[in-house]
N, C-alpha and C. Protein backbone atom coordinates (compact mmCIF):
# COMPACT_ATOMS: atom_id res chain seq x y z
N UNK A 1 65.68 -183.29 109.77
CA UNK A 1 64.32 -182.78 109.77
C UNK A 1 64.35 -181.26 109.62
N UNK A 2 63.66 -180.98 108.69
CA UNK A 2 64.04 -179.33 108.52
C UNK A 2 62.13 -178.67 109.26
N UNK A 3 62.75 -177.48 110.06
CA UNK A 3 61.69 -176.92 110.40
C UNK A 3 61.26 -175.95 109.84
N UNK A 4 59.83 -175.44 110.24
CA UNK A 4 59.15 -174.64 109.26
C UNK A 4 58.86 -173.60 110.50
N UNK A 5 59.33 -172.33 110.48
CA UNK A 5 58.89 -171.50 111.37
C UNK A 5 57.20 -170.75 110.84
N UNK A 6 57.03 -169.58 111.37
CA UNK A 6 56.22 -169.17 111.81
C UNK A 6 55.59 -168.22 110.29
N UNK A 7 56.33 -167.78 109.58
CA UNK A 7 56.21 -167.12 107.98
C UNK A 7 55.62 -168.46 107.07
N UNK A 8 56.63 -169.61 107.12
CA UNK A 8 56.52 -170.38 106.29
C UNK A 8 54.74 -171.17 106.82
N UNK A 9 54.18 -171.24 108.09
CA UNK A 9 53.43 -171.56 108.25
C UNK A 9 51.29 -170.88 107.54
N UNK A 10 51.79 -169.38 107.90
CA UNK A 10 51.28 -168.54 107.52
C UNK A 10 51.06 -168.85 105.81
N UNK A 11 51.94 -168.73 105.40
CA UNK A 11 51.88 -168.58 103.81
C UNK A 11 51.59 -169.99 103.12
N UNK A 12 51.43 -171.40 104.11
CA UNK A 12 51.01 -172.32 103.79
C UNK A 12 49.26 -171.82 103.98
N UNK A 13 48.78 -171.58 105.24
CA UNK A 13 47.74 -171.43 105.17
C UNK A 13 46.99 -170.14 104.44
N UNK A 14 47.76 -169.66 103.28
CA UNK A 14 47.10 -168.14 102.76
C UNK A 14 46.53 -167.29 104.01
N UNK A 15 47.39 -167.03 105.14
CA UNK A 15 46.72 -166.28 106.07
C UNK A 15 47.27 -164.69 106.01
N UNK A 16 47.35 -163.72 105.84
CA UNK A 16 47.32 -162.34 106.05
C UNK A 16 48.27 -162.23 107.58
N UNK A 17 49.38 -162.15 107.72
CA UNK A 17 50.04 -161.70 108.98
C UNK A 17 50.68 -160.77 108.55
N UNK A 18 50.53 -159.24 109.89
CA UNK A 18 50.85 -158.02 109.74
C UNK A 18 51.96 -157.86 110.81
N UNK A 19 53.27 -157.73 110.45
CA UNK A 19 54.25 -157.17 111.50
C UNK A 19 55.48 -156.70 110.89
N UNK A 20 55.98 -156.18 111.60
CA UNK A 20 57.44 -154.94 111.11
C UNK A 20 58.69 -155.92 111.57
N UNK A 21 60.01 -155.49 110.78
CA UNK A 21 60.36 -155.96 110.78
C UNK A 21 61.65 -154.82 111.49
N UNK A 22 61.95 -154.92 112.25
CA UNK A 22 63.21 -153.68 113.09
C UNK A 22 64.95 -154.07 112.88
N UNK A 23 65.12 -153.28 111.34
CA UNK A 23 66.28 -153.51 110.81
C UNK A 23 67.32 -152.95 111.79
N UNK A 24 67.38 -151.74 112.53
CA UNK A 24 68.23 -151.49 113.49
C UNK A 24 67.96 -152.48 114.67
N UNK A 25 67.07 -153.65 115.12
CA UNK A 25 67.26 -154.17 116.30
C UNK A 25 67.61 -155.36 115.75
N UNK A 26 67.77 -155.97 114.16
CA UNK A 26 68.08 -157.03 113.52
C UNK A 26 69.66 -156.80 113.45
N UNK A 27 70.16 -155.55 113.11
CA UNK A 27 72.03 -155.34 113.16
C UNK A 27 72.26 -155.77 114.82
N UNK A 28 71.65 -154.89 115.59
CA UNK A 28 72.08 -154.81 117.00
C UNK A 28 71.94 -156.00 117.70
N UNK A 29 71.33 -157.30 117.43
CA UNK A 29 71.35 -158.16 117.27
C UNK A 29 72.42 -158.87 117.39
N UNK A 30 72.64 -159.09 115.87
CA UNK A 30 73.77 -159.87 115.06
C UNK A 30 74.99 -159.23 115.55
N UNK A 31 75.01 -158.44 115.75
CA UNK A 31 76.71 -157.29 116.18
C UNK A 31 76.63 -157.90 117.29
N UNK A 32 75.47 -158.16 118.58
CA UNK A 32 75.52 -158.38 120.10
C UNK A 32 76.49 -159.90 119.79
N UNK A 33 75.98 -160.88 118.97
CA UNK A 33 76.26 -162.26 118.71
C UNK A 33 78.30 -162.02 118.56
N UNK A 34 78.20 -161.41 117.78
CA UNK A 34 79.48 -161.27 116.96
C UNK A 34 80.64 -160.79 117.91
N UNK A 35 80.29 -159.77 118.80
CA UNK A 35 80.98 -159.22 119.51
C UNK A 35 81.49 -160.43 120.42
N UNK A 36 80.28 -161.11 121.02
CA UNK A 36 80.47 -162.28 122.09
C UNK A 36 81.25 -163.41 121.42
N UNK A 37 80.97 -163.85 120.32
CA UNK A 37 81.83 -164.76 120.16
C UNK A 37 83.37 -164.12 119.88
N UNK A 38 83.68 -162.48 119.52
CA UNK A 38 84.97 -162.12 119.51
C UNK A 38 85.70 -161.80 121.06
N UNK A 39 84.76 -161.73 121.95
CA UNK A 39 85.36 -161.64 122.92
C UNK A 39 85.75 -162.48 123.89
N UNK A 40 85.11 -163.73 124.13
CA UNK A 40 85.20 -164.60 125.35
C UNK A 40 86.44 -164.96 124.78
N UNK A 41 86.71 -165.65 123.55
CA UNK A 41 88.17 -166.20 123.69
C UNK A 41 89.10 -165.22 123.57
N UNK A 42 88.98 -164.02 123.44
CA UNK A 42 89.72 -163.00 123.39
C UNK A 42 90.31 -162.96 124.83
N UNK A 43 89.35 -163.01 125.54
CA UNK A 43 89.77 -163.02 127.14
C UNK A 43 90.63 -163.95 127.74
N UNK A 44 90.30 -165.23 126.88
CA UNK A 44 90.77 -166.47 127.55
C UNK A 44 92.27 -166.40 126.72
N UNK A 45 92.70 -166.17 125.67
CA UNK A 45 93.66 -165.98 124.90
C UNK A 45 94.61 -164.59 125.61
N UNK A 46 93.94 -163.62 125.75
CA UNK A 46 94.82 -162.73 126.52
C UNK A 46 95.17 -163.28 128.16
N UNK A 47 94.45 -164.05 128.74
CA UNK A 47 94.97 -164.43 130.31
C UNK A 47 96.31 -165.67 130.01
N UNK A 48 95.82 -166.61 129.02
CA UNK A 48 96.83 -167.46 128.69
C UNK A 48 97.99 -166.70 128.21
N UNK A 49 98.33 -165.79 127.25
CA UNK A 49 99.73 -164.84 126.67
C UNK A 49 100.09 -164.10 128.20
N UNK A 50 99.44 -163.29 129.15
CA UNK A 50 99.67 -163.13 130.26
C UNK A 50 100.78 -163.77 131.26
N UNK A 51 99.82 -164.82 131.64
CA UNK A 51 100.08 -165.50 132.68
C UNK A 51 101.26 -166.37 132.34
N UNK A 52 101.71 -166.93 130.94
CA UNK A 52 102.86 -167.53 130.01
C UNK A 52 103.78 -166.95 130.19
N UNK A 53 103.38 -165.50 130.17
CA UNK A 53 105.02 -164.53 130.08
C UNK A 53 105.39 -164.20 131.18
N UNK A 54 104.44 -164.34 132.43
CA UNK A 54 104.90 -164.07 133.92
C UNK A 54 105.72 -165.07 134.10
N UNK A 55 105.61 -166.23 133.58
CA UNK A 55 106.12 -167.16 134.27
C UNK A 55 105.30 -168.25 135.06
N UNK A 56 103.83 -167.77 135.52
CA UNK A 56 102.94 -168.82 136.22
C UNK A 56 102.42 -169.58 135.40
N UNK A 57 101.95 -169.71 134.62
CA UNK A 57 101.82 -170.96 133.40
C UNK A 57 103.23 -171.22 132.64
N UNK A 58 102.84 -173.04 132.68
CA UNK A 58 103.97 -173.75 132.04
C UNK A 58 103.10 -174.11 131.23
N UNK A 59 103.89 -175.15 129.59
CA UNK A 59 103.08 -175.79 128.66
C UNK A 59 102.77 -176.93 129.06
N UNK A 60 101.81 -177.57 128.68
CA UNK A 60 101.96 -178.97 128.83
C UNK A 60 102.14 -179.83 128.33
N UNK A 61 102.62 -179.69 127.44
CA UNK A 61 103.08 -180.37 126.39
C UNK A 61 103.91 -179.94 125.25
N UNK A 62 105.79 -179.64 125.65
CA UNK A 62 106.82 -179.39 125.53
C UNK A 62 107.61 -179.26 124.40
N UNK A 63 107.79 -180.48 124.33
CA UNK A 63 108.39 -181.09 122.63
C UNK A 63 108.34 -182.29 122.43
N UNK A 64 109.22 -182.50 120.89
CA UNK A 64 108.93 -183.50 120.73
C UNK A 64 108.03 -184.08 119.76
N UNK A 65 107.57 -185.34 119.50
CA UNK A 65 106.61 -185.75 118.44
C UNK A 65 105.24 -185.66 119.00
N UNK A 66 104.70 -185.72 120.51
CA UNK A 66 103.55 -184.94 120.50
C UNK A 66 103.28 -183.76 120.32
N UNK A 67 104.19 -183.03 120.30
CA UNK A 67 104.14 -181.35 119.98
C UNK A 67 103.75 -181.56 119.10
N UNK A 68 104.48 -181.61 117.59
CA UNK A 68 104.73 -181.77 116.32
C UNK A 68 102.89 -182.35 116.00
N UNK A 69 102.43 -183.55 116.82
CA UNK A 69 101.31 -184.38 116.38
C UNK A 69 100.24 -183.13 116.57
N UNK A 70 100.29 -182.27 118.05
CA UNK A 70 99.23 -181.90 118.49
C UNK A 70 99.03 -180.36 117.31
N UNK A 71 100.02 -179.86 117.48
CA UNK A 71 100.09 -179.17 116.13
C UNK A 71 99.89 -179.22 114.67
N UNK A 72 99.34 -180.20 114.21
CA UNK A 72 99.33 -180.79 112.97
C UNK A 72 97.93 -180.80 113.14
N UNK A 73 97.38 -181.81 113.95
CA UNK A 73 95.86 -181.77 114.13
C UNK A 73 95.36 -180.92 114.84
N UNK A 74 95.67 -180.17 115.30
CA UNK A 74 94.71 -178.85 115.53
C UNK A 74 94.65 -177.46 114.58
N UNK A 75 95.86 -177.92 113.80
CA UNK A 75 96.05 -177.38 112.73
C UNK A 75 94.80 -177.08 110.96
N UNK A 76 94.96 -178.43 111.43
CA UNK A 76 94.64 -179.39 110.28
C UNK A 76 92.75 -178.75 110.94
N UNK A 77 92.55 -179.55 111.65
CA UNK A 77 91.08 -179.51 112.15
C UNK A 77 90.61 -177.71 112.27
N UNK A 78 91.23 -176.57 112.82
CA UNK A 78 90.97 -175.33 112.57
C UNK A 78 90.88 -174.89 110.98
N UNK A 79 91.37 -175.51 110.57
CA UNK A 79 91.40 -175.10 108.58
C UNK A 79 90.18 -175.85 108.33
N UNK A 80 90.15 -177.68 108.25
CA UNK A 80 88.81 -177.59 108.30
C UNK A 80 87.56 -176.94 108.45
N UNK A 81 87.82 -177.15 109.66
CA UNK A 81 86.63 -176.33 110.06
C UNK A 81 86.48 -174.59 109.93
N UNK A 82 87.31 -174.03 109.42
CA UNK A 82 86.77 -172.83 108.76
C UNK A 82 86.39 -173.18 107.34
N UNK A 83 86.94 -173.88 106.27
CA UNK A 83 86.74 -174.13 105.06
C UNK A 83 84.80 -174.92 105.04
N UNK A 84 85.05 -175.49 106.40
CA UNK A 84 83.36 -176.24 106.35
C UNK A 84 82.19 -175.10 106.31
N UNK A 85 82.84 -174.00 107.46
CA UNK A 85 81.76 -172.98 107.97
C UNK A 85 81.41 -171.97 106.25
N UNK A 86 82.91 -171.85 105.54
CA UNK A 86 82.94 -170.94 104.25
C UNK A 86 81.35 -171.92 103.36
N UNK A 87 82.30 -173.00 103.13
CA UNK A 87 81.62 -173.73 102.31
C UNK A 87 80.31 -173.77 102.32
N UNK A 88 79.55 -173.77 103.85
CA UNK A 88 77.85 -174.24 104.27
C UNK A 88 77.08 -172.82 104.02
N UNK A 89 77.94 -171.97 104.45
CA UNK A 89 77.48 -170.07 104.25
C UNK A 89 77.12 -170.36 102.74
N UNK A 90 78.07 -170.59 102.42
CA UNK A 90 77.90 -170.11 100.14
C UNK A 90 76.62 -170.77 100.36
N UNK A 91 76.79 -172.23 100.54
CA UNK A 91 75.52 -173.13 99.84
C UNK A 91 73.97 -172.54 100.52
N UNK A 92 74.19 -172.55 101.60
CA UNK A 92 72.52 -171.44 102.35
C UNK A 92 72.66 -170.36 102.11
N UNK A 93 73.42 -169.53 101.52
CA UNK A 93 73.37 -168.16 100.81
C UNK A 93 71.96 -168.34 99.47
N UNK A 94 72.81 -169.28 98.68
CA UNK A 94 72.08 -169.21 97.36
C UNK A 94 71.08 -169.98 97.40
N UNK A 95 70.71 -170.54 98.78
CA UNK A 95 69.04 -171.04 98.43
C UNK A 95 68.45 -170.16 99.10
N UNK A 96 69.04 -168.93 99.90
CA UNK A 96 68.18 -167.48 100.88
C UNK A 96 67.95 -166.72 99.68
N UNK A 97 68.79 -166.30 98.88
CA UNK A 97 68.75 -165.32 97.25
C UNK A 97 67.52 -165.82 96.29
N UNK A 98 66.93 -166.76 96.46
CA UNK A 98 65.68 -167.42 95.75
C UNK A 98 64.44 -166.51 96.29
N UNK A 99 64.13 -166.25 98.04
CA UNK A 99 63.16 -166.46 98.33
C UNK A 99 62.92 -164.67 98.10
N UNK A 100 61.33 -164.35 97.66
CA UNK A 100 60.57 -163.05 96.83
C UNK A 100 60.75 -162.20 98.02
N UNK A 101 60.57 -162.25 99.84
CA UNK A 101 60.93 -161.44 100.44
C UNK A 101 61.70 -161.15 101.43
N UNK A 102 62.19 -159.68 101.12
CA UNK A 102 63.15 -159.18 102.51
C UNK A 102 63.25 -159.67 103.75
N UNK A 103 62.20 -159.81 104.36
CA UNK A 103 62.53 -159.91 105.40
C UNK A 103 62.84 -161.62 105.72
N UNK A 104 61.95 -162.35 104.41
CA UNK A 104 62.05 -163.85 104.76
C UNK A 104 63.85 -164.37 104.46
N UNK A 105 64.28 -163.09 103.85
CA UNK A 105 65.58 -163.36 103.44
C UNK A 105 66.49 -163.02 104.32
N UNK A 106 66.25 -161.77 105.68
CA UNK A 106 66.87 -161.05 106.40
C UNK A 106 66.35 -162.77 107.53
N UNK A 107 65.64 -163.12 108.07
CA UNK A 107 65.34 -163.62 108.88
C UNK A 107 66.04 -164.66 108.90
N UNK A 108 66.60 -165.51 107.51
CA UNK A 108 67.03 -167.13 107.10
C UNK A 108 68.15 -166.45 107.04
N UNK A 109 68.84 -165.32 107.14
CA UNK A 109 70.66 -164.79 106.74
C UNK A 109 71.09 -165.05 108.09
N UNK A 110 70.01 -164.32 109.45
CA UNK A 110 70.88 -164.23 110.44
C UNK A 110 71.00 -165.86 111.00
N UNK A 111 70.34 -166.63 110.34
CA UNK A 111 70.32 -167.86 111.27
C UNK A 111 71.78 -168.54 110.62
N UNK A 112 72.06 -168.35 109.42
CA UNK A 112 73.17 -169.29 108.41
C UNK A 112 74.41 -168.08 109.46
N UNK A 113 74.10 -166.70 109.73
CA UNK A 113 75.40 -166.07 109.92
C UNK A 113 75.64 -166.22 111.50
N UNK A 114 74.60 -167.00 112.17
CA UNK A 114 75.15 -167.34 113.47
C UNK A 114 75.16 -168.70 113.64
N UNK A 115 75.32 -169.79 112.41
CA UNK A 115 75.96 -171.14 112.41
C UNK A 115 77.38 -170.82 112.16
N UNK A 116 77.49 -169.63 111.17
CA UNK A 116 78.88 -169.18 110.10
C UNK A 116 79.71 -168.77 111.75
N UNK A 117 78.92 -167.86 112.89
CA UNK A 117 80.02 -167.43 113.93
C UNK A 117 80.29 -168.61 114.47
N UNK A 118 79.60 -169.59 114.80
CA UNK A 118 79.43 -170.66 115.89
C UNK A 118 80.90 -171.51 115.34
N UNK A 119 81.12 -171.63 114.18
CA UNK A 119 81.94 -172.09 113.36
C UNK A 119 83.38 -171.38 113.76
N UNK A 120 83.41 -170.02 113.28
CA UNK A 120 84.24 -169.02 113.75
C UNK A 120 85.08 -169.49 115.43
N UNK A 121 83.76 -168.93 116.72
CA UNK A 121 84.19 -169.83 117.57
C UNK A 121 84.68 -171.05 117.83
N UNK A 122 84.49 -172.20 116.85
CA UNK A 122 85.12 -173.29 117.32
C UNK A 122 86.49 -173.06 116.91
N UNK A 123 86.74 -172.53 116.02
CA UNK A 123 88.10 -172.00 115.35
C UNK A 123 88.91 -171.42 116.60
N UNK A 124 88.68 -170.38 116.96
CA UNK A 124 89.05 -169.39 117.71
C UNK A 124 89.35 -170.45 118.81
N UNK A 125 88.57 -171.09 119.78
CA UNK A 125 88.81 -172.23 121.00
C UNK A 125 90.16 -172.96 120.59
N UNK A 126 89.67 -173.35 119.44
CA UNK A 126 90.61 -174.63 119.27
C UNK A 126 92.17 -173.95 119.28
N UNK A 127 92.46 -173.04 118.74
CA UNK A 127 93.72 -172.21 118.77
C UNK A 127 94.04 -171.62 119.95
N UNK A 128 93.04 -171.44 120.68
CA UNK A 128 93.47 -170.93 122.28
C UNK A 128 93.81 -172.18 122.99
N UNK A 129 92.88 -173.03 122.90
CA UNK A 129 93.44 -174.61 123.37
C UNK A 129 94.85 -175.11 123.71
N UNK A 130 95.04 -175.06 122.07
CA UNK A 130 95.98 -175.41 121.20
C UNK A 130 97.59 -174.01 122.28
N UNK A 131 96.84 -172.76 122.06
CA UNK A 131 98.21 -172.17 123.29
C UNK A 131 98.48 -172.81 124.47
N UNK A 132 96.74 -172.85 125.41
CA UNK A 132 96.94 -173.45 126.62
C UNK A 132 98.13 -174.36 126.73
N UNK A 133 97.71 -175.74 126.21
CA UNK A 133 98.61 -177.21 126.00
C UNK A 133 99.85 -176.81 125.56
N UNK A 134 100.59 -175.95 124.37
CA UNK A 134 101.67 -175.87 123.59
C UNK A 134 102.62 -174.09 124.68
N UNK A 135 101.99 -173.54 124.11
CA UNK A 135 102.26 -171.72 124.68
C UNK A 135 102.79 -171.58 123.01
N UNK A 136 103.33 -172.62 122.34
CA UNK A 136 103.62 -171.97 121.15
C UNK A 136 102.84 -170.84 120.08
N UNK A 137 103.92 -170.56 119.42
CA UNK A 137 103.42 -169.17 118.89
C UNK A 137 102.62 -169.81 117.41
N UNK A 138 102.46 -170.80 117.09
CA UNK A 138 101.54 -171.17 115.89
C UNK A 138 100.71 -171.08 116.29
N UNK A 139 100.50 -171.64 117.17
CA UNK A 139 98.63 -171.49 118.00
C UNK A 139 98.33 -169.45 118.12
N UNK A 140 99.19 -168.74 118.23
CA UNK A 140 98.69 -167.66 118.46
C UNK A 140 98.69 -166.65 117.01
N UNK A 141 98.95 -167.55 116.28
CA UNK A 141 99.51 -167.10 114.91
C UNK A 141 97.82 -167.97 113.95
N UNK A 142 97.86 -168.96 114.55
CA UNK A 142 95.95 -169.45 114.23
C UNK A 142 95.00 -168.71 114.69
N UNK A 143 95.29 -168.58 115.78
CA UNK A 143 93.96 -167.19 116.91
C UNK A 143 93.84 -166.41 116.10
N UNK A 144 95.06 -165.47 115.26
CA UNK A 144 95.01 -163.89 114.95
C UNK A 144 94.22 -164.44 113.69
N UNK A 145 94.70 -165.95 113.09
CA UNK A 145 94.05 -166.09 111.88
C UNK A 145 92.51 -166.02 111.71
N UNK A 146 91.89 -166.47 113.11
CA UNK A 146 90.60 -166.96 113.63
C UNK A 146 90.01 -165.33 113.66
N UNK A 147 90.80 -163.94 114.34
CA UNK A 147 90.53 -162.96 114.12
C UNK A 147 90.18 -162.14 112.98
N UNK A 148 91.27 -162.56 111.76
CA UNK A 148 90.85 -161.79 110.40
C UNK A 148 89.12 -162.41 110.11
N UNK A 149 89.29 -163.90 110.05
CA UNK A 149 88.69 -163.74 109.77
C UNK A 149 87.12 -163.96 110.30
N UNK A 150 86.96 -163.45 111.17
CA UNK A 150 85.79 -163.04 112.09
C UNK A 150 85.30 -161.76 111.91
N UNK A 151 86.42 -161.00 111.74
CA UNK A 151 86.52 -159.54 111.45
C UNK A 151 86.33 -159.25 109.38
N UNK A 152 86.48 -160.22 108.99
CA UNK A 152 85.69 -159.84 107.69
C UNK A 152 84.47 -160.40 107.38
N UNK A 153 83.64 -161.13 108.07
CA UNK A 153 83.07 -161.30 108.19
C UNK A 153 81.84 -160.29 109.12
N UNK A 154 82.35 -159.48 109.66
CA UNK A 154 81.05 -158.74 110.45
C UNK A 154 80.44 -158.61 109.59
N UNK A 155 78.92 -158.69 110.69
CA UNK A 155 77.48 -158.55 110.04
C UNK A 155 77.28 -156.73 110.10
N UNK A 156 77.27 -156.17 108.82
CA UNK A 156 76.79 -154.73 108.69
C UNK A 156 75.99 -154.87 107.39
N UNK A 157 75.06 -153.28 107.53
CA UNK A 157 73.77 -153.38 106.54
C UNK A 157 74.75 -153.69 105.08
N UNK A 158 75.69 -152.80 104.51
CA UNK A 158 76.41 -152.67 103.53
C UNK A 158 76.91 -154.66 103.05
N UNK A 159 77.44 -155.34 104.19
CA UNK A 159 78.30 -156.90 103.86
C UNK A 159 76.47 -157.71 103.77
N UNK A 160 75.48 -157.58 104.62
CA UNK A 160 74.50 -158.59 104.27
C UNK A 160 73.55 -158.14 102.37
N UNK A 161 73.51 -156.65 102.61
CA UNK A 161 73.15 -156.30 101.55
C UNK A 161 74.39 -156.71 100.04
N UNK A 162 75.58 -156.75 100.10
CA UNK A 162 75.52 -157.57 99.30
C UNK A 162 75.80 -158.92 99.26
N UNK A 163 75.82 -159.56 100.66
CA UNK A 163 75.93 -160.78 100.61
C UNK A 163 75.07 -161.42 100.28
N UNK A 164 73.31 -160.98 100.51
CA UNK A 164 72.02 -161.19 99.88
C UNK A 164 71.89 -160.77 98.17
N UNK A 165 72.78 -160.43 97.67
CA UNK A 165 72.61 -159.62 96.34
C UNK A 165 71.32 -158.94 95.91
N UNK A 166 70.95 -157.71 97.34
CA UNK A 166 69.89 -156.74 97.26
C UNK A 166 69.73 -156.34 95.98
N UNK A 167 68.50 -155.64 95.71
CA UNK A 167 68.40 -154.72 94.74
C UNK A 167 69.00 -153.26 95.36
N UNK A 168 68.98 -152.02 94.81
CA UNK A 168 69.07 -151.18 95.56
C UNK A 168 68.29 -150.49 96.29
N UNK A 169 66.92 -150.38 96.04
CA UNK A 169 66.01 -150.26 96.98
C UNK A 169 66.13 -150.84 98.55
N UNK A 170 66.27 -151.98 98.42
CA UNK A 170 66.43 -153.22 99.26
C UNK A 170 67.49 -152.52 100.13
N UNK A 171 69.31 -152.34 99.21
CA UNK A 171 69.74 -152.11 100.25
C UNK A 171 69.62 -150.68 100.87
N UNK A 172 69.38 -149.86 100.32
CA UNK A 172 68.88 -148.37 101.10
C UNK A 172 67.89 -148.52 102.13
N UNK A 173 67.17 -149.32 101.98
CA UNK A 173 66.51 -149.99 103.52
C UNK A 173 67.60 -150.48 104.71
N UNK A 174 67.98 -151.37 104.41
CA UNK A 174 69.37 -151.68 105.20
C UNK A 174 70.09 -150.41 105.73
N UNK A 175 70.75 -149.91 105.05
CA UNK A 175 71.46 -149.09 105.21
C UNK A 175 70.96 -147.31 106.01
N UNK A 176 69.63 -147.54 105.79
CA UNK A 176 68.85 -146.23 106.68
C UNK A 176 68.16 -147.16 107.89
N UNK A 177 68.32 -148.33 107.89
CA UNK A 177 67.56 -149.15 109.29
C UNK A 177 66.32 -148.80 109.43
N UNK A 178 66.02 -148.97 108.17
CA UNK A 178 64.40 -148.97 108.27
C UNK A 178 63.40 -149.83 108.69
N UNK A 179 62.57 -149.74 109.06
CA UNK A 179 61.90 -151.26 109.83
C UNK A 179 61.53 -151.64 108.44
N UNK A 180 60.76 -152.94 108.17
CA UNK A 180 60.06 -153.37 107.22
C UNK A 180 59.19 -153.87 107.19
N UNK A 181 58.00 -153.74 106.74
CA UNK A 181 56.54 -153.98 106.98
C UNK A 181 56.66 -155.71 106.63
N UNK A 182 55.99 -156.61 106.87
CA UNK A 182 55.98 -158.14 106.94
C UNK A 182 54.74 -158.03 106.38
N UNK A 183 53.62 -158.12 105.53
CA UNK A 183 52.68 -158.55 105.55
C UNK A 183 52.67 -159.98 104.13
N UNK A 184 52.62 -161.00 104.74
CA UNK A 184 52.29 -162.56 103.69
C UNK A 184 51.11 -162.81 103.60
N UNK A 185 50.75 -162.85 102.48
CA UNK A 185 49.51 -163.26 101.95
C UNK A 185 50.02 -164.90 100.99
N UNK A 186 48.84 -165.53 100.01
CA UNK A 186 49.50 -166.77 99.48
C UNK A 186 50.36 -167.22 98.95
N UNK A 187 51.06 -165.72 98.43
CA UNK A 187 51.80 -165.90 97.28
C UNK A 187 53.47 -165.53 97.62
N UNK A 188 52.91 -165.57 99.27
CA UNK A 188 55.04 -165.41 100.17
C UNK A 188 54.91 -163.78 99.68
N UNK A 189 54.89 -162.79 98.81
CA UNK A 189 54.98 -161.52 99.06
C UNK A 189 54.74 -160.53 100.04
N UNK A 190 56.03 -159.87 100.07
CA UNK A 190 55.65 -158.55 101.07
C UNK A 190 54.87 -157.79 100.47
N UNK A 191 53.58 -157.47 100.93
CA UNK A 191 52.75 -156.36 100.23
C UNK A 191 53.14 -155.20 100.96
């Protein structure tokens, strides 16, 4: 069931709605999101490498052909599931690049780029997991992988502006954090 927020409602009914759109509280935002999902397992990944090398954590699961198994499929399932999160970004990219305004385009980016982190995080868990149970160093060698790419992915005015394929107007808005006026009338345009 796909929902229809609060723009799309408006512009069904040809109604006139007037509001700004706060490109510096739309980054600060998305950065707040980004940061959190880089940090909690960051934490949980640094107490596990910790507490491993003291000596107070053991693995739980040693060697052997469950090693070998549990490593394969968590393997296997972290690649997935980043290749799913790549894949769903492209495809809701290029139906956000259709729609006539900024902000309806800024508004539908951050929602696809905090399914795209949510994705990220499951990545990131599953490789800390994957240390907890093992302590092996593939799992911490997936984490750092889970890091690149979280970290090329940050949300900044410069990566959404051309991940939206702005005009340049468009992105010099972005990029000076300019608010942006919202007003929809019938025809979905920002006047």
């Amino acid at each position: 069931m796909q929902t229809i927020n609060f723009y799309e409602i408006a512009l069904m009914n040809g109604e006139k709605k007037e509001e700004w759109l706060d490109t510096r509280a739309y980054f600060e935002r998305l950065n707040t999101i980004f940061h959190s999902i880089v940090a909690i397992p960051l934490l949980v990944f640094i107490f596990i490498n910790l507490e491993s090398r003291a000596g107070r954590l053991n693995p739980f699961i040693e060697d052997g052909p469950v090693l070998w198994a549990v490593m394969v499929l968590i393997g296997l399932a972290w690649g997935l599931n980043l290749f799913m999160a790549l894949k769903r970004y492209r495809q809701d990219l290029s139906a956000i690049r259709r729609e006539p305004a900024l902000s309806i385009r800024l508004d539908r980016f951050s929602k696809i780029a905090l399914r795209r982190f949510v994705f990220f995080e499951i990545s990131s868990v599953m490789a800390v997991i994957g240390l907890f149970l093992t302590q092996q160093t593939y799992f911490a060698i997936l984490y750092i992988g889970s890091l690149i790419m979280v970290s090329l992915n940050r949300p900044s005015p410069r990566g959404v502006g051309k991940a939206l394929d702005l005009k340049k107007e468009e992105q010099e808005i972005l990029l000076k954090r300019e608010p942006i006026k919202r007003m929809f009338g019938g025809n979905g345009q920002v006047n």
